[in-house]
N, C-alpha and C. Protein backbone atom coordinates (compact mmCIF):
# COMPACT_ATOMS: atom_id res chain seq x y z
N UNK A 1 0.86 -1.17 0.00
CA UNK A 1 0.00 0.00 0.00
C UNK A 1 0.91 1.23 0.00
N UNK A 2 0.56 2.15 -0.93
CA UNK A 2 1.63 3.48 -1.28
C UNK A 2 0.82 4.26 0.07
N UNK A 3 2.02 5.48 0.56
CA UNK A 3 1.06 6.51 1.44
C UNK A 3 0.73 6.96 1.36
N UNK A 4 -0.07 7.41 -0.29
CA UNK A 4 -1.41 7.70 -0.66
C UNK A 4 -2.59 7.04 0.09
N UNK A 5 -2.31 6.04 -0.40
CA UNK A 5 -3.22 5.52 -0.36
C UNK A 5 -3.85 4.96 1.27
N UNK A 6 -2.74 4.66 1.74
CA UNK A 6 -2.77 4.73 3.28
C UNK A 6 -3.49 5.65 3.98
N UNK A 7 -2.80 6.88 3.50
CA UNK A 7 -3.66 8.32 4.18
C UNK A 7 -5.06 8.79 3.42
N UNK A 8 -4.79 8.01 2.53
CA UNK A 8 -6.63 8.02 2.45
C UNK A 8 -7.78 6.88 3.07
N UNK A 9 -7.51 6.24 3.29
CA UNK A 9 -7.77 5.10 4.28
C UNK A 9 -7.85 5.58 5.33
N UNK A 10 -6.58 5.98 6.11
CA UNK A 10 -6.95 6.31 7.58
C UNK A 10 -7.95 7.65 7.33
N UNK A 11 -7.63 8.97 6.21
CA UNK A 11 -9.18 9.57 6.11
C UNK A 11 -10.47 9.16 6.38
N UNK A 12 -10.37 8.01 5.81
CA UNK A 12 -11.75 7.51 5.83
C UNK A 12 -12.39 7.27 7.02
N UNK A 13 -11.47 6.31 7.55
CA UNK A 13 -11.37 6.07 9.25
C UNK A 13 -11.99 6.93 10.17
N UNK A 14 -11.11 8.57 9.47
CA UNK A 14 -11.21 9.22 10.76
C UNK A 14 -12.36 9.80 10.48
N UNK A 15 -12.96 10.39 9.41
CA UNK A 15 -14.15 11.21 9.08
C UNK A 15 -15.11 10.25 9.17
N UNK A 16 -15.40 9.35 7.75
CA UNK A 16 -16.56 8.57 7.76
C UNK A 16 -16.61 7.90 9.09
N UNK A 17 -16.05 6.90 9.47
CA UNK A 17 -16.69 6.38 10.46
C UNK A 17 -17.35 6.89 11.96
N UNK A 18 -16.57 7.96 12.35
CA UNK A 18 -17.21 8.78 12.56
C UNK A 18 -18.50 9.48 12.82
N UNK A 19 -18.99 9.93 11.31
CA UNK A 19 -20.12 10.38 10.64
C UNK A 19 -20.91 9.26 10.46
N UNK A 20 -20.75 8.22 10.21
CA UNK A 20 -21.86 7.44 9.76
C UNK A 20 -22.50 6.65 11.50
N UNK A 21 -21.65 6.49 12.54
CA UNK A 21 -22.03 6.87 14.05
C UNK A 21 -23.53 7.48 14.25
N UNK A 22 -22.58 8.98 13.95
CA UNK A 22 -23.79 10.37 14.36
C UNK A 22 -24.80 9.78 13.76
N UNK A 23 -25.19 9.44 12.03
CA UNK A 23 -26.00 9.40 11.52
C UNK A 23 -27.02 8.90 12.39
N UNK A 24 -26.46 7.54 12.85
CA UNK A 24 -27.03 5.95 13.18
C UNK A 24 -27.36 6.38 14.51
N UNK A 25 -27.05 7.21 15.41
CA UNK A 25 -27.45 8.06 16.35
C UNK A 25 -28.25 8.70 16.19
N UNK A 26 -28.52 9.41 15.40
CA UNK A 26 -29.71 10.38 15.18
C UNK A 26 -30.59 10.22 14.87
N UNK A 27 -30.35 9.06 13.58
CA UNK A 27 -31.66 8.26 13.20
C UNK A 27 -32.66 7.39 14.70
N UNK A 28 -31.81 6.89 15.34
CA UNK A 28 -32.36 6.41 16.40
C UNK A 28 -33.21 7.04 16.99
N UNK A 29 -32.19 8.30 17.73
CA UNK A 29 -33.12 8.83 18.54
C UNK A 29 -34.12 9.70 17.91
N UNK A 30 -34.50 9.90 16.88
CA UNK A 30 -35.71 10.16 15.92
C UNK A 30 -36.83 9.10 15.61
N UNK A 31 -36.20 7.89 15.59
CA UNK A 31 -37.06 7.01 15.59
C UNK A 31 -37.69 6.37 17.08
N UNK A 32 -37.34 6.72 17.79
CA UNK A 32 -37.87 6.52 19.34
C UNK A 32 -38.57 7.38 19.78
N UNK A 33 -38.51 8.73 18.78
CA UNK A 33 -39.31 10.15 19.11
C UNK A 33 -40.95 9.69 18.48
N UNK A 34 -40.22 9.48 17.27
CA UNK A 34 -41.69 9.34 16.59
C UNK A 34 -42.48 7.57 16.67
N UNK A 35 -41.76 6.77 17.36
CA UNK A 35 -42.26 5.37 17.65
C UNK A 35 -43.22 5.57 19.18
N UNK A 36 -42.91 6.67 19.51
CA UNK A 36 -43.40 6.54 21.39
C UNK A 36 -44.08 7.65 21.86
N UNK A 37 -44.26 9.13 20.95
CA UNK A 37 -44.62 10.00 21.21
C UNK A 37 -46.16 10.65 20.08
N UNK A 38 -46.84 11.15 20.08
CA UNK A 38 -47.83 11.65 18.87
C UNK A 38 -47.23 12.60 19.11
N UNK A 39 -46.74 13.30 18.15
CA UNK A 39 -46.74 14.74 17.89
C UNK A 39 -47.73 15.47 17.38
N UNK A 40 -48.12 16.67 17.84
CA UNK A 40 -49.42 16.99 17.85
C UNK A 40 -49.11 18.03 16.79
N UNK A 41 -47.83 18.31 16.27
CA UNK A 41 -48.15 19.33 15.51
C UNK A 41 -48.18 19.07 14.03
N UNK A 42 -48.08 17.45 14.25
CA UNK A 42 -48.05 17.10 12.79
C UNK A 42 -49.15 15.99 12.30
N UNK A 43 -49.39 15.92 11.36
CA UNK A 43 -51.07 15.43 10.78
C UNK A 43 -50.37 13.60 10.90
N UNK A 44 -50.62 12.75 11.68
CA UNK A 44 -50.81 11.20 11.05
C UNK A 44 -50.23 10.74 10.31
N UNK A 45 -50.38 11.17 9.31
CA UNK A 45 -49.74 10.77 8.00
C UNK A 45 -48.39 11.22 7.83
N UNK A 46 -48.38 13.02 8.47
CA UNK A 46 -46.92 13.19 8.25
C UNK A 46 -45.99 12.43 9.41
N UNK A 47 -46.46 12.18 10.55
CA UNK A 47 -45.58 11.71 11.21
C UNK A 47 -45.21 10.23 10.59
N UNK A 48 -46.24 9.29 10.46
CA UNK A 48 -45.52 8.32 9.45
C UNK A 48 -45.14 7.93 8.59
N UNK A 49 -45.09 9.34 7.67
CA UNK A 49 -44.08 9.52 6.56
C UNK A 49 -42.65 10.05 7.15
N UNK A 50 -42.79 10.44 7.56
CA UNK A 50 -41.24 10.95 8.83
C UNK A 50 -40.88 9.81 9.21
N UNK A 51 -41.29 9.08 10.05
CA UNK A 51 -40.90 7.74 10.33
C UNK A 51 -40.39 6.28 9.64
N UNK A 52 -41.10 6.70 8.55
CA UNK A 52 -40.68 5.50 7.54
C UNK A 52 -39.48 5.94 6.90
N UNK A 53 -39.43 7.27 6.90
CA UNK A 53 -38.46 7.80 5.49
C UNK A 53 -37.05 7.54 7.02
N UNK A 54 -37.72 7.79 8.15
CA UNK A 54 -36.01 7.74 9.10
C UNK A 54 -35.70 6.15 9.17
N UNK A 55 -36.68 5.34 8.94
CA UNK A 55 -36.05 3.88 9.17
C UNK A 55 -35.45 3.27 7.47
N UNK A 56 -35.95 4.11 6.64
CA UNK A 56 -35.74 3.87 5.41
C UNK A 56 -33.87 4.24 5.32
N UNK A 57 -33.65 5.45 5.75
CA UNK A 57 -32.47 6.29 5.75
C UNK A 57 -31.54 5.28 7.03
N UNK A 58 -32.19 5.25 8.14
CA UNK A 58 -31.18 3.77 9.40
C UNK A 58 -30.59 3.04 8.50
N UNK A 59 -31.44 2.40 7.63
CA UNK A 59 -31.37 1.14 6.98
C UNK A 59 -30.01 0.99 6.19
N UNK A 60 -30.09 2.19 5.62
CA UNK A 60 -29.20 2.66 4.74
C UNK A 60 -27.91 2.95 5.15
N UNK A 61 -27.53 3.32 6.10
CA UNK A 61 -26.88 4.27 6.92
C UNK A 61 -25.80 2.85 7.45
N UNK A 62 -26.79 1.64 8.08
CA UNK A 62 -26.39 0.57 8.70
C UNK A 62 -25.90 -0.32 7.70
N UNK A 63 -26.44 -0.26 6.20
CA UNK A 63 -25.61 -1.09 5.33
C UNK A 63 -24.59 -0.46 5.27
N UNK A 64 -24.02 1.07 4.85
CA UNK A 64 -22.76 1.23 4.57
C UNK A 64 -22.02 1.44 5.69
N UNK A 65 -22.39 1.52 6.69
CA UNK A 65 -21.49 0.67 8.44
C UNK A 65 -21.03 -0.68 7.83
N UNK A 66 -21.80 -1.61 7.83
CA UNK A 66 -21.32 -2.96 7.55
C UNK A 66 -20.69 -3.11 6.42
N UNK A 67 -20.77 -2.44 5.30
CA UNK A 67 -20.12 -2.47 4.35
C UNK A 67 -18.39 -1.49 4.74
N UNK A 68 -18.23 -0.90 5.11
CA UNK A 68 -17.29 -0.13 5.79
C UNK A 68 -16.34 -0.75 6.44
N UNK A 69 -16.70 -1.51 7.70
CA UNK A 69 -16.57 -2.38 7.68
C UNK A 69 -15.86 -3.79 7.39
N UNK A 70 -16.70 -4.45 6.86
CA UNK A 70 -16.21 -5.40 6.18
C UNK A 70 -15.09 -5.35 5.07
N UNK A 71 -14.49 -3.96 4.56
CA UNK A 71 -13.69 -3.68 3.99
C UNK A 71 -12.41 -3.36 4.96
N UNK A 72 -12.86 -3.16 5.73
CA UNK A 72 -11.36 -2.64 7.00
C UNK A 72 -11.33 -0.99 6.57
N UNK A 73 -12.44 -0.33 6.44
CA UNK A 73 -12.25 0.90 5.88
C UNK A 73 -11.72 1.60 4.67
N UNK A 74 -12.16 0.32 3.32
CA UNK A 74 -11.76 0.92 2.30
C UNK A 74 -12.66 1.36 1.35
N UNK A 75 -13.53 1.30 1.66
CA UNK A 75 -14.72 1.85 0.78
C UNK A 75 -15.41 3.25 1.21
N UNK A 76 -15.61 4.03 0.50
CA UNK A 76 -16.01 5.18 1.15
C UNK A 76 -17.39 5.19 0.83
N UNK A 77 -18.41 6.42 0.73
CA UNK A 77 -19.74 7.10 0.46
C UNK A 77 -19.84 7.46 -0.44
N UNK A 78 -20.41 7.74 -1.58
CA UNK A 78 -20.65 8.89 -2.11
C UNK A 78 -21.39 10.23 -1.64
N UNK A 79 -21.32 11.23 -1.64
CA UNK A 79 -22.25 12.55 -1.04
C UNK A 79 -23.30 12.33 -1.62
N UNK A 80 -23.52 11.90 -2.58
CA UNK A 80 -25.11 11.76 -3.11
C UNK A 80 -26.26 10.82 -2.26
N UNK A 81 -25.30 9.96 -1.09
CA UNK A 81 -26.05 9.24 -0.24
C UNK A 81 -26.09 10.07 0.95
N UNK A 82 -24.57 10.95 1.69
CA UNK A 82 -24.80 11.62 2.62
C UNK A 82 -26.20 12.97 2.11
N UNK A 83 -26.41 13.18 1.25
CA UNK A 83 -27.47 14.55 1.01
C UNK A 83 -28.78 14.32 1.86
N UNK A 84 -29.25 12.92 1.19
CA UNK A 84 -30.52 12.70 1.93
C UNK A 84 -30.36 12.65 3.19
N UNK A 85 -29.48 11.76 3.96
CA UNK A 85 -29.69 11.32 5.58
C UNK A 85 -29.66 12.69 6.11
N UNK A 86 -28.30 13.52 5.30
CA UNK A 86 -28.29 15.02 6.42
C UNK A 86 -29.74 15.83 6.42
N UNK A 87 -30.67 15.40 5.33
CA UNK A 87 -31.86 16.24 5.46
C UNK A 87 -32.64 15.62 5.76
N UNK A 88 -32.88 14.58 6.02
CA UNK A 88 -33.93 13.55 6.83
C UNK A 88 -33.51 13.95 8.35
N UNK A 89 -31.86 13.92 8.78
CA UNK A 89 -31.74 14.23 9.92
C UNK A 89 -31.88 15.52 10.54
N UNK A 90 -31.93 16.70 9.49
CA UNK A 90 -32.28 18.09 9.99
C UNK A 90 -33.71 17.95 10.22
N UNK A 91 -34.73 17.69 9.48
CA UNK A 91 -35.79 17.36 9.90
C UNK A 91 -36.45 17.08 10.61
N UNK A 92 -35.78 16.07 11.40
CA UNK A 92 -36.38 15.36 12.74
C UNK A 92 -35.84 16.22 13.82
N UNK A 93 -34.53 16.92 13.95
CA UNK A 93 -33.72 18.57 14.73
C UNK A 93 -34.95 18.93 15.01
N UNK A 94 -35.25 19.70 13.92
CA UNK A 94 -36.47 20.59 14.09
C UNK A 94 -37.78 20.11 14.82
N UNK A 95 -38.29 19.26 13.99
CA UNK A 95 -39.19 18.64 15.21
C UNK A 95 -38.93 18.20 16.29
N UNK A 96 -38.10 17.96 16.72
CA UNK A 96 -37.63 16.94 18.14
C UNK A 96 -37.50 18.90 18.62
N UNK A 97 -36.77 19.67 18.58
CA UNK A 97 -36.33 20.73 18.99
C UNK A 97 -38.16 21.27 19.42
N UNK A 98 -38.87 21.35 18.30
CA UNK A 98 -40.22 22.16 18.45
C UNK A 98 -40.73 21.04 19.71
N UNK A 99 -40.89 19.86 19.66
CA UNK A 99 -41.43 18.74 20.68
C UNK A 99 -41.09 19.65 21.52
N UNK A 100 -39.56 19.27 21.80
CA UNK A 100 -39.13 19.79 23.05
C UNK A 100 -39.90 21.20 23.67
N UNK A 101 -40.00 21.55 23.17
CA UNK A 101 -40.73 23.49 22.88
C UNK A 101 -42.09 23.69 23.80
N UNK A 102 -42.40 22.66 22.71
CA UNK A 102 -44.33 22.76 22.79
C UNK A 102 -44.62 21.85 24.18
N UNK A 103 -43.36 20.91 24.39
CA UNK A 103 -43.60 20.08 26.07
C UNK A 103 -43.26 21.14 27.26
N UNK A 104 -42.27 22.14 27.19
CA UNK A 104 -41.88 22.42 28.20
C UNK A 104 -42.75 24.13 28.15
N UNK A 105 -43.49 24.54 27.34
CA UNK A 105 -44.59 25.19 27.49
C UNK A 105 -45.73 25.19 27.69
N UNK A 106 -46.20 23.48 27.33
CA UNK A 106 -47.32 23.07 28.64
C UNK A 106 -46.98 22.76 29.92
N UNK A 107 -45.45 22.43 30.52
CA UNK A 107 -45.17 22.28 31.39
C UNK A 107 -45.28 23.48 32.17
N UNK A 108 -45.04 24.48 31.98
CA UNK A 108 -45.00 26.17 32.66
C UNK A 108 -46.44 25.81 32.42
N UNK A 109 -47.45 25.69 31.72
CA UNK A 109 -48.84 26.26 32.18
C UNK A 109 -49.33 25.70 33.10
N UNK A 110 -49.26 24.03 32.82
CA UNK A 110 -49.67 23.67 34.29
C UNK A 110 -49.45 23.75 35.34
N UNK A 111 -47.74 23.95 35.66
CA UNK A 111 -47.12 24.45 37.03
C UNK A 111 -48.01 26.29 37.25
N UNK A 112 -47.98 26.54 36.35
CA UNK A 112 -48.72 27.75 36.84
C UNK A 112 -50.25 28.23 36.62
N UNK A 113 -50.81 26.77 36.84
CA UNK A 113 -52.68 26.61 36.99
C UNK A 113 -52.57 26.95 38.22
């Protein structure tokens, strides 16, 4: 192995694996948001279109872990796969962030019935 090629390898190492972690993190805890909670600010349908599209994106996320992987870290991503997860995962930010919002502002009303 030339130390090109080496130091692109351990790149990989150090960024992707990394990143594809967070992903598999985030996806989670998005999918435990919307598996256990109704969100009230969103219609039924959108929440289980949110939900499917985050287990759709896990799914994804967890093949190129194992594929990663199973190479010893020689295979990388393309960005055309990171595009979607980062906007599936801003998505659920926002809502999980507004959840958070809209819980701890019924919490002040009732403490102050």
């Amino acid at each position: 192995m030339s130390q090109s090629e080496y130091n692109e390898q351990e790149l990989l190492k150090t960024v992707l694996e990394p990143l594809l972690e967070d992903f598999e993190y985030w996806f989670s805890r998005a999918r435990n948001l919307l598996e256990s909670e109704r969100i009230s600010f969103l219609a039924p349908e959108e929440q289980t279109d949110l939900l499917e599209r985050v287990q759709e994106k896990q799914k994804e996320v967890i093949s190129a872990q194992m594929l990663f992987r199973a190479t010893d870290g020689q295979v990388g991503i393309d960005t055309k796969a990171l595009v979607p997860w980062h906007k599936v995962v801003a998505e659920c930010w926002q809502v999980s962030m507004r959840w958070r919002s809209l819980k701890a502002t019924l919490n002040t009303k009732v403490k102050d019935s």
